[in-house]
C-alpha atoms as a PDB file:
ATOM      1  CA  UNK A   1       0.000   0.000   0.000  1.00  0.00           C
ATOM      2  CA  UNK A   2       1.748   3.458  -0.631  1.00  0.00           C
ATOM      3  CA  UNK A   3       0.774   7.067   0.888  1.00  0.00           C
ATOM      4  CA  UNK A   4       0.697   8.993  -2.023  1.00  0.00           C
ATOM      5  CA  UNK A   5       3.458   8.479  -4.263  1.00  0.00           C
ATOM      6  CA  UNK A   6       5.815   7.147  -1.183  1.00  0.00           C
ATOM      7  CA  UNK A   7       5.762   3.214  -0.361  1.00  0.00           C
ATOM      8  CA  UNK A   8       3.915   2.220   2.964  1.00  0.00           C
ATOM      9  CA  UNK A   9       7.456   1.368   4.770  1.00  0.00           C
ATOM     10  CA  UNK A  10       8.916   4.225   3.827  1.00  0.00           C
ATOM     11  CA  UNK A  11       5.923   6.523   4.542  1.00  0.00           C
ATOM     12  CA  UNK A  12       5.528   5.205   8.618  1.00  0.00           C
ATOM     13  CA  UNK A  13       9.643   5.666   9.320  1.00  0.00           C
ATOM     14  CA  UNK A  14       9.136   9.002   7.986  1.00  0.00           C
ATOM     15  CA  UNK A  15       6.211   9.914  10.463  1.00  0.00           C
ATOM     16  CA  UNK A  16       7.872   7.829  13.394  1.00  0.00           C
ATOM     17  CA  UNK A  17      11.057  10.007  12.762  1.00  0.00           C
ATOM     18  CA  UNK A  18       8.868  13.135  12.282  1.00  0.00           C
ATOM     19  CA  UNK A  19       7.215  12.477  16.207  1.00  0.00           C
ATOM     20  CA  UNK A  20      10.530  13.517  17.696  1.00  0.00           C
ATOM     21  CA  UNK A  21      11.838  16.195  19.032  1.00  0.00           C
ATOM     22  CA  UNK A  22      12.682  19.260  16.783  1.00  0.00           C
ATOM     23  CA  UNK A  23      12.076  16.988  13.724  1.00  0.00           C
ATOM     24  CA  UNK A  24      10.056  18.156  11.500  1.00  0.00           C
ATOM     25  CA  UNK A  25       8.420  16.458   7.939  1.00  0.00           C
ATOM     26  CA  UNK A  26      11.361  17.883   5.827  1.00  0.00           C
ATOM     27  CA  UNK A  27      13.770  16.523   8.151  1.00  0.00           C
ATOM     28  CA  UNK A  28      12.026  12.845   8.593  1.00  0.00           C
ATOM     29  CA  UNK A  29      11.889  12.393   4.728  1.00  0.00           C
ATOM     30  CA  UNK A  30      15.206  13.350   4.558  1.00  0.00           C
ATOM     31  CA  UNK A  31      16.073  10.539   7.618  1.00  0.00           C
ATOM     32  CA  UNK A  32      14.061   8.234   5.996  1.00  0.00           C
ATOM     33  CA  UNK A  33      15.840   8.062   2.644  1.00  0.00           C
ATOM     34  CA  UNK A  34      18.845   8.591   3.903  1.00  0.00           C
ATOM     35  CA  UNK A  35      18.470   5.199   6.047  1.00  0.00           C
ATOM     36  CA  UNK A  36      16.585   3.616   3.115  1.00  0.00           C
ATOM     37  CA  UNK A  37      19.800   3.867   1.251  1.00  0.00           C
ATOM     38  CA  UNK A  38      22.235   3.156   4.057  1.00  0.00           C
ATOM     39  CA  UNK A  39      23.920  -0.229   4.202  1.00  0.00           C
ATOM     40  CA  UNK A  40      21.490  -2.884   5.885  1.00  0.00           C
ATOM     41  CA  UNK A  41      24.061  -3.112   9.182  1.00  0.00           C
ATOM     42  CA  UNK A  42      23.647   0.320   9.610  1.00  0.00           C
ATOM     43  CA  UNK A  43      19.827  -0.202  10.070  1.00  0.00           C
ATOM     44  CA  UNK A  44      20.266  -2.843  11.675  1.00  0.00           C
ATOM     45  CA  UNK A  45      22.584  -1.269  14.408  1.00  0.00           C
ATOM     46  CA  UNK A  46      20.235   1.708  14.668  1.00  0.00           C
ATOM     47  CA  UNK A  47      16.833  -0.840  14.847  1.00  0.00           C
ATOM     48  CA  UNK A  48      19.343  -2.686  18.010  1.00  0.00           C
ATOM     49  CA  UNK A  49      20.468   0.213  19.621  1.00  0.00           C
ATOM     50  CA  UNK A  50      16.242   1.535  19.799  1.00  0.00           C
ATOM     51  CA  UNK A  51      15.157  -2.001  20.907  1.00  0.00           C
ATOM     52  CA  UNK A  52      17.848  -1.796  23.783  1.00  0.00           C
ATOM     53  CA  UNK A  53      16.127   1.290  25.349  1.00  0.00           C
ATOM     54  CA  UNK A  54      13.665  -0.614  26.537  1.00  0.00           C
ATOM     55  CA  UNK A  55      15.732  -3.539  28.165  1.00  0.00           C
ATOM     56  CA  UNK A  56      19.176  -2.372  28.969  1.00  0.00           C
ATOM     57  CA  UNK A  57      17.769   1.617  30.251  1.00  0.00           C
ATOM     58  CA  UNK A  58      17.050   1.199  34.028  1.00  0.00           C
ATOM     59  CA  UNK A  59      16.329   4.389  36.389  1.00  0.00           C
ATOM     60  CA  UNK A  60      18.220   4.870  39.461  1.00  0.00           C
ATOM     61  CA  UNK A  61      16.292   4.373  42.281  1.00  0.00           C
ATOM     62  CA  UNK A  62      17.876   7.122  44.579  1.00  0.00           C
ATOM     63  CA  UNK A  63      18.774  10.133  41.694  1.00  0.00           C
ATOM     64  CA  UNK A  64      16.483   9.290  39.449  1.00  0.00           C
ATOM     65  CA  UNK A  65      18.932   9.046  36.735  1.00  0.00           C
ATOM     66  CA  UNK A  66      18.502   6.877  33.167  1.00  0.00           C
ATOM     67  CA  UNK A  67      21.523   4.118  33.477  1.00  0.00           C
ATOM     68  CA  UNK A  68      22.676   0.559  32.649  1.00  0.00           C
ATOM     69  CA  UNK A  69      22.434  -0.245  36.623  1.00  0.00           C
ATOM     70  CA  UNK A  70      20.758   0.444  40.160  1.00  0.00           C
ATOM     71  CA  UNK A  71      21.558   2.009  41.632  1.00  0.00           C
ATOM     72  CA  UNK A  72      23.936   3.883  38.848  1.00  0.00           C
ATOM     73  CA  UNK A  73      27.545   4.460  38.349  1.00  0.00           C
ATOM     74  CA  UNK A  74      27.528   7.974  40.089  1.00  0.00           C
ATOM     75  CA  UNK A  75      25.290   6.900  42.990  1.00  0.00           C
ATOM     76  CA  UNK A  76      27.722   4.049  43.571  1.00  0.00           C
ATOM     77  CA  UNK A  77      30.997   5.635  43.589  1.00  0.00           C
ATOM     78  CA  UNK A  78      32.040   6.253  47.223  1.00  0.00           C
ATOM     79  CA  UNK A  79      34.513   9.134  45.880  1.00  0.00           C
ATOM     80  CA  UNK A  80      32.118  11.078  44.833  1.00  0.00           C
ATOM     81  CA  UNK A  81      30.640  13.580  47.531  1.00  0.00           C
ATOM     82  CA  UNK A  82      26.950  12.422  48.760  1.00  0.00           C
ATOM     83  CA  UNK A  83      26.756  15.251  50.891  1.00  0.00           C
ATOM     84  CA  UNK A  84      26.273  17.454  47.968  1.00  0.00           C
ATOM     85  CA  UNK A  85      23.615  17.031  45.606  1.00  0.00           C
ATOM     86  CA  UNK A  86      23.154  18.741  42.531  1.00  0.00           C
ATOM     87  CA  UNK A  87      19.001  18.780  41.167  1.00  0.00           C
ATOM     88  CA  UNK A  88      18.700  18.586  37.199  1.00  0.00           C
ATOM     89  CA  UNK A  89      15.238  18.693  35.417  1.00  0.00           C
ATOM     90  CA  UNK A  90      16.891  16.007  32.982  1.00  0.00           C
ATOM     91  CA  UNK A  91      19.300  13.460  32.734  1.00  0.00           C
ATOM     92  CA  UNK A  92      20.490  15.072  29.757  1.00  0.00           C
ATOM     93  CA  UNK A  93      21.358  17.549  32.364  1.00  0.00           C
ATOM     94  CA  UNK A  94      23.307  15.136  34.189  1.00  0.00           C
ATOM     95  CA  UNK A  95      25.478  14.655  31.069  1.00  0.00           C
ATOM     96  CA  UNK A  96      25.950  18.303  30.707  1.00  0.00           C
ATOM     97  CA  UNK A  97      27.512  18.684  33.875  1.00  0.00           C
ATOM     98  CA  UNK A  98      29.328  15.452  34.006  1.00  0.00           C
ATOM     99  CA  UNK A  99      30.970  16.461  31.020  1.00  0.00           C
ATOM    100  CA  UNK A 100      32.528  19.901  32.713  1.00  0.00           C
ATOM    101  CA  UNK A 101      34.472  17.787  35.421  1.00  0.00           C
ATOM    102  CA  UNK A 102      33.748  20.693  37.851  1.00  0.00           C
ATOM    103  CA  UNK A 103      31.359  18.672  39.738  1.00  0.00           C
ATOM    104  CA  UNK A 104      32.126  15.765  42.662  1.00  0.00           C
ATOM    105  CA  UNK A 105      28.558  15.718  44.121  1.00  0.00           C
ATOM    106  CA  UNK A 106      25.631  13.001  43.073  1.00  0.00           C
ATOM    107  CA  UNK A 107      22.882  14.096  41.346  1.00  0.00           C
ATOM    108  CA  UNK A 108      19.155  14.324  41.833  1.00  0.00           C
ATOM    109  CA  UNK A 109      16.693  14.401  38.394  1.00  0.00           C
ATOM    110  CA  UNK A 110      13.600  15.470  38.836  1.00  0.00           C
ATOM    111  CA  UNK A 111      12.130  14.789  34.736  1.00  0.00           C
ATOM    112  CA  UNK A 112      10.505  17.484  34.308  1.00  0.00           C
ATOM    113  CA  UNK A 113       9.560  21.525  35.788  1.00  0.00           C
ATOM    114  CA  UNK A 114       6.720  22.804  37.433  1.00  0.00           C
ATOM    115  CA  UNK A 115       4.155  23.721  34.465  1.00  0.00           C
ATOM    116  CA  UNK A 116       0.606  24.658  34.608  1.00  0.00           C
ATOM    117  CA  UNK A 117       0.105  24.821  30.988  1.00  0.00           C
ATOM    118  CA  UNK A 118       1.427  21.178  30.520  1.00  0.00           C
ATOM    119  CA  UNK A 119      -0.255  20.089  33.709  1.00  0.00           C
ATOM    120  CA  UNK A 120       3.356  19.116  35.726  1.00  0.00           C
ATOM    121  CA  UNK A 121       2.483  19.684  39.159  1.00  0.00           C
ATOM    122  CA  UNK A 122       5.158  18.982  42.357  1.00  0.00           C
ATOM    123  CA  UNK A 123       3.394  15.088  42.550  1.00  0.00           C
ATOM    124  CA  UNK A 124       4.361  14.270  38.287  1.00  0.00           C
ATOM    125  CA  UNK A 125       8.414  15.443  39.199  1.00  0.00           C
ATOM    126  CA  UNK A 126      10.616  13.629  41.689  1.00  0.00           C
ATOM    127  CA  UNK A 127      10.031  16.226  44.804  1.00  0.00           C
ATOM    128  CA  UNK A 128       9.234  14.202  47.840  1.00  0.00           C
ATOM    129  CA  UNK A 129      11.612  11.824  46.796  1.00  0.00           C
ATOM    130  CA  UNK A 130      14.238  14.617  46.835  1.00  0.00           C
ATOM    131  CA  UNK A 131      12.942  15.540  50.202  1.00  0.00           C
ATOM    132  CA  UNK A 132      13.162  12.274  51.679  1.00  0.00           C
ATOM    133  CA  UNK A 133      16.859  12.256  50.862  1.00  0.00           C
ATOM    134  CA  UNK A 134      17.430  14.864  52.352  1.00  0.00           C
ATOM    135  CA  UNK A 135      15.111  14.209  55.606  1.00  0.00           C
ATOM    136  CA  UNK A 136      17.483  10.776  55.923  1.00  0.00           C
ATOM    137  CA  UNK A 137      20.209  12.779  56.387  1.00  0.00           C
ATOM    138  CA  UNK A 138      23.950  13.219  55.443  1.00  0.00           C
ATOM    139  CA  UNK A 139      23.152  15.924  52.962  1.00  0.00           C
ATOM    140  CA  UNK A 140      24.382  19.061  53.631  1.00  0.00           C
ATOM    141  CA  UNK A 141      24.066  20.826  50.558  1.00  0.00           C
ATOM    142  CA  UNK A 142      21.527  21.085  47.604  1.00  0.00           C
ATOM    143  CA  UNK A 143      22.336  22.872  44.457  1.00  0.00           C
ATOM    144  CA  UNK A 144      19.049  23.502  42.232  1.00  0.00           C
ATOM    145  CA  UNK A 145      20.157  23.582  38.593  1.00  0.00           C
ATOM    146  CA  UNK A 146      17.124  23.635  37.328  1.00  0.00           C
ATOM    147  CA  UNK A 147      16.893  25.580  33.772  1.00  0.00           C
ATOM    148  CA  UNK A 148      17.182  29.598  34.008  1.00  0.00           C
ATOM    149  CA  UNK A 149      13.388  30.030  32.829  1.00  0.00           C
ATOM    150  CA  UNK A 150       9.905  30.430  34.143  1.00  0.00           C
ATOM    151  CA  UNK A 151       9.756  27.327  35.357  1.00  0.00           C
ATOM    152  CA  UNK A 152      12.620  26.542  36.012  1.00  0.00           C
ATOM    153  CA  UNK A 153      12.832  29.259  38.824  1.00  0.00           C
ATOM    154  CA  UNK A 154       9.455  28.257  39.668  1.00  0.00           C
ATOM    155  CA  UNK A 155      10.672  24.881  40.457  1.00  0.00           C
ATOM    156  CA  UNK A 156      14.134  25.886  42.202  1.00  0.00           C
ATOM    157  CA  UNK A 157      11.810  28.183  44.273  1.00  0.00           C
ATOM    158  CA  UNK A 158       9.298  25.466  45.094  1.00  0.00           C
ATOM    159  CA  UNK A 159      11.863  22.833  45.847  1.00  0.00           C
ATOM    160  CA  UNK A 160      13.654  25.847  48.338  1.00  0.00           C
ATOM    161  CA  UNK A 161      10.500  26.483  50.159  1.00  0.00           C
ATOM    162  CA  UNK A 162      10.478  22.548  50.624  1.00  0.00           C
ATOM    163  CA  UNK A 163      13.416  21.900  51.710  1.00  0.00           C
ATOM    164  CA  UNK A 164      14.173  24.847  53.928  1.00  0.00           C
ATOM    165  CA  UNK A 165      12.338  23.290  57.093  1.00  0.00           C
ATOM    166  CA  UNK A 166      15.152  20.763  56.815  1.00  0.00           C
ATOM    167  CA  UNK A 167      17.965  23.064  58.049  1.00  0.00           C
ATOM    168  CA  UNK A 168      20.160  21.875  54.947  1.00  0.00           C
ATOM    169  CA  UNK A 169      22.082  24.323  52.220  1.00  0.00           C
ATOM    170  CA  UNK A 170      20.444  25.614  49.358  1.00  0.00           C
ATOM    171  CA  UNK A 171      22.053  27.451  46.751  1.00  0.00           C
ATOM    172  CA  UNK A 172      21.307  28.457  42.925  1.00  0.00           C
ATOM    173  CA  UNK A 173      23.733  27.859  40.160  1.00  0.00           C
ATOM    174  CA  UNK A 174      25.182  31.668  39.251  1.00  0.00           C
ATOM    175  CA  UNK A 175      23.906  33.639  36.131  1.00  0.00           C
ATOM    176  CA  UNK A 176      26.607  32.447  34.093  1.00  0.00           C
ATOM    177  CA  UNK A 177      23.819  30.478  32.321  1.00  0.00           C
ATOM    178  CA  UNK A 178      21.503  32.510  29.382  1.00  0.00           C
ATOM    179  CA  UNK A 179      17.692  33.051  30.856  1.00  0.00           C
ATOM    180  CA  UNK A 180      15.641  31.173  28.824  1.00  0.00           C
ATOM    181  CA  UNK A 181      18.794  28.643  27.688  1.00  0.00           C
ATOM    182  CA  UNK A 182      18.627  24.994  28.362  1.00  0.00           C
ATOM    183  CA  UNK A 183      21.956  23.177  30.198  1.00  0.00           C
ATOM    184  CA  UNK A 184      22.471  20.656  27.734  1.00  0.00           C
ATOM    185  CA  UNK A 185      22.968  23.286  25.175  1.00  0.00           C
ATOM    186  CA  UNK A 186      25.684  25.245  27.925  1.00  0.00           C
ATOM    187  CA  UNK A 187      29.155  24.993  26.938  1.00  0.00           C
ATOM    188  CA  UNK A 188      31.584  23.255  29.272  1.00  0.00           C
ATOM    189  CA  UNK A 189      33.533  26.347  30.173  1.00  0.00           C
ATOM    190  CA  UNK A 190      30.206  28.103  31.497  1.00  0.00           C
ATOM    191  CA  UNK A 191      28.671  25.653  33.481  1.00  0.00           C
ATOM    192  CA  UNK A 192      31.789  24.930  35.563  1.00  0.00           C
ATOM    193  CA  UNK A 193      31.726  28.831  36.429  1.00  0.00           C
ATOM    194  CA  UNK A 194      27.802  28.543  36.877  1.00  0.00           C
ATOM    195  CA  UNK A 195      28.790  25.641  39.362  1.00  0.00           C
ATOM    196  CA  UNK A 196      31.748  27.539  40.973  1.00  0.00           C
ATOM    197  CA  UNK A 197      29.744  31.075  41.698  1.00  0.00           C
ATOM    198  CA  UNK A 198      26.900  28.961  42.830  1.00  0.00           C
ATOM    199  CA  UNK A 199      25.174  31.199  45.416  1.00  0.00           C
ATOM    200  CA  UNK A 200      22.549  30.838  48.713  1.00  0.00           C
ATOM    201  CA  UNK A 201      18.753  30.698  47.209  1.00  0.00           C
END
């Protein structure tokens, strides 16, 4: 069966490709073709690597973080600092920081902001569980990293107002960071001095 003049197989990979993220219908056909004319262990290697999301992706049960093992590499490495945690709306955002080197701490991802218009309230993000860290004790210091946007602050400010009762640290990455930019987009260079000029909330 074809969709117009383009073959059926052809057709879904293009709207599968065109469903993600900052893809749009130009782009998929393009994708689409491309692969269509790549060698078959290409494909192949692309249709294993999707198929393994689903079996070989765990989430960390105490950060929250997408990796091969729970609890993950970071949360299991006793040199890194679990005093200190570092909050992330992504583990994308994870990645961005890990890649500076600047930061010793563990992480804590939340997936997602605060966001009335997408209906993300504090019980759809990884909040309590952040709080219950913290309430367990051994933490002395929480740096929200959250993205320098409306929500984002919204969510830093949120998270502050819950975790103040708790008598721990809570600081704000510094405005090295764009308002309105994204931290997987930051260059290494600025997030370490985000990190470094970190500040109280």
């Amino acid at each position: 069966m074809r969709r117009g003049n383009v073959p059926a197989p052809i057709a879904r990979l293009r709207d599968e490709l065109a469903r993600l993220p900052g893809i749009g219908p130009k782009t998929a056909s393009r994708l689409a073709f491309y692969l269509l004319r790549a060698p078959e262990e290409q494909r192949e290697a692309l249709a294993a690597a999707i198929a393994s999301l689903g079996t070989e992706v765990v989430t960390c049960h105490i950060c929250y973080n997408l990796a091969e093992q729970d609890p993950c590499s970071i949360c299991a490495d006793e040199a890194r600092d679990h005093r200190l945690i570092c909050v992330v709306e992504e583990p994308l955002d994870v990645w961005a920081i890990e890649r500076t080197g600047a930061f010793g701490g563990v992480y804590h991802v939340l997936h997602g902001v605060l966001s009335p218009l997408e209906r993300m309230g504090p019980d759809d993000l990884k909040i309590r569980e952040l709080v219950d860290r913290v309430r367990a004790g051994g933490v002395e210091e929480v740096i929200l990293a959250t993205n320098p946007s409306f929500e984002g602050e919204a969510t830093a400010m949120y998270i502050y107002q819950q975790l103040a009762p708790l008598g721990v640290r809570v600081t704000r990455l510094a405005r090295g960071l764009p308002m309105g930019g994204d931290l997987e987009y930051a260059d290494e260079v600025t997030l370490a001095r985000a990190l470094e000029g970190r500040r109280p909330v």
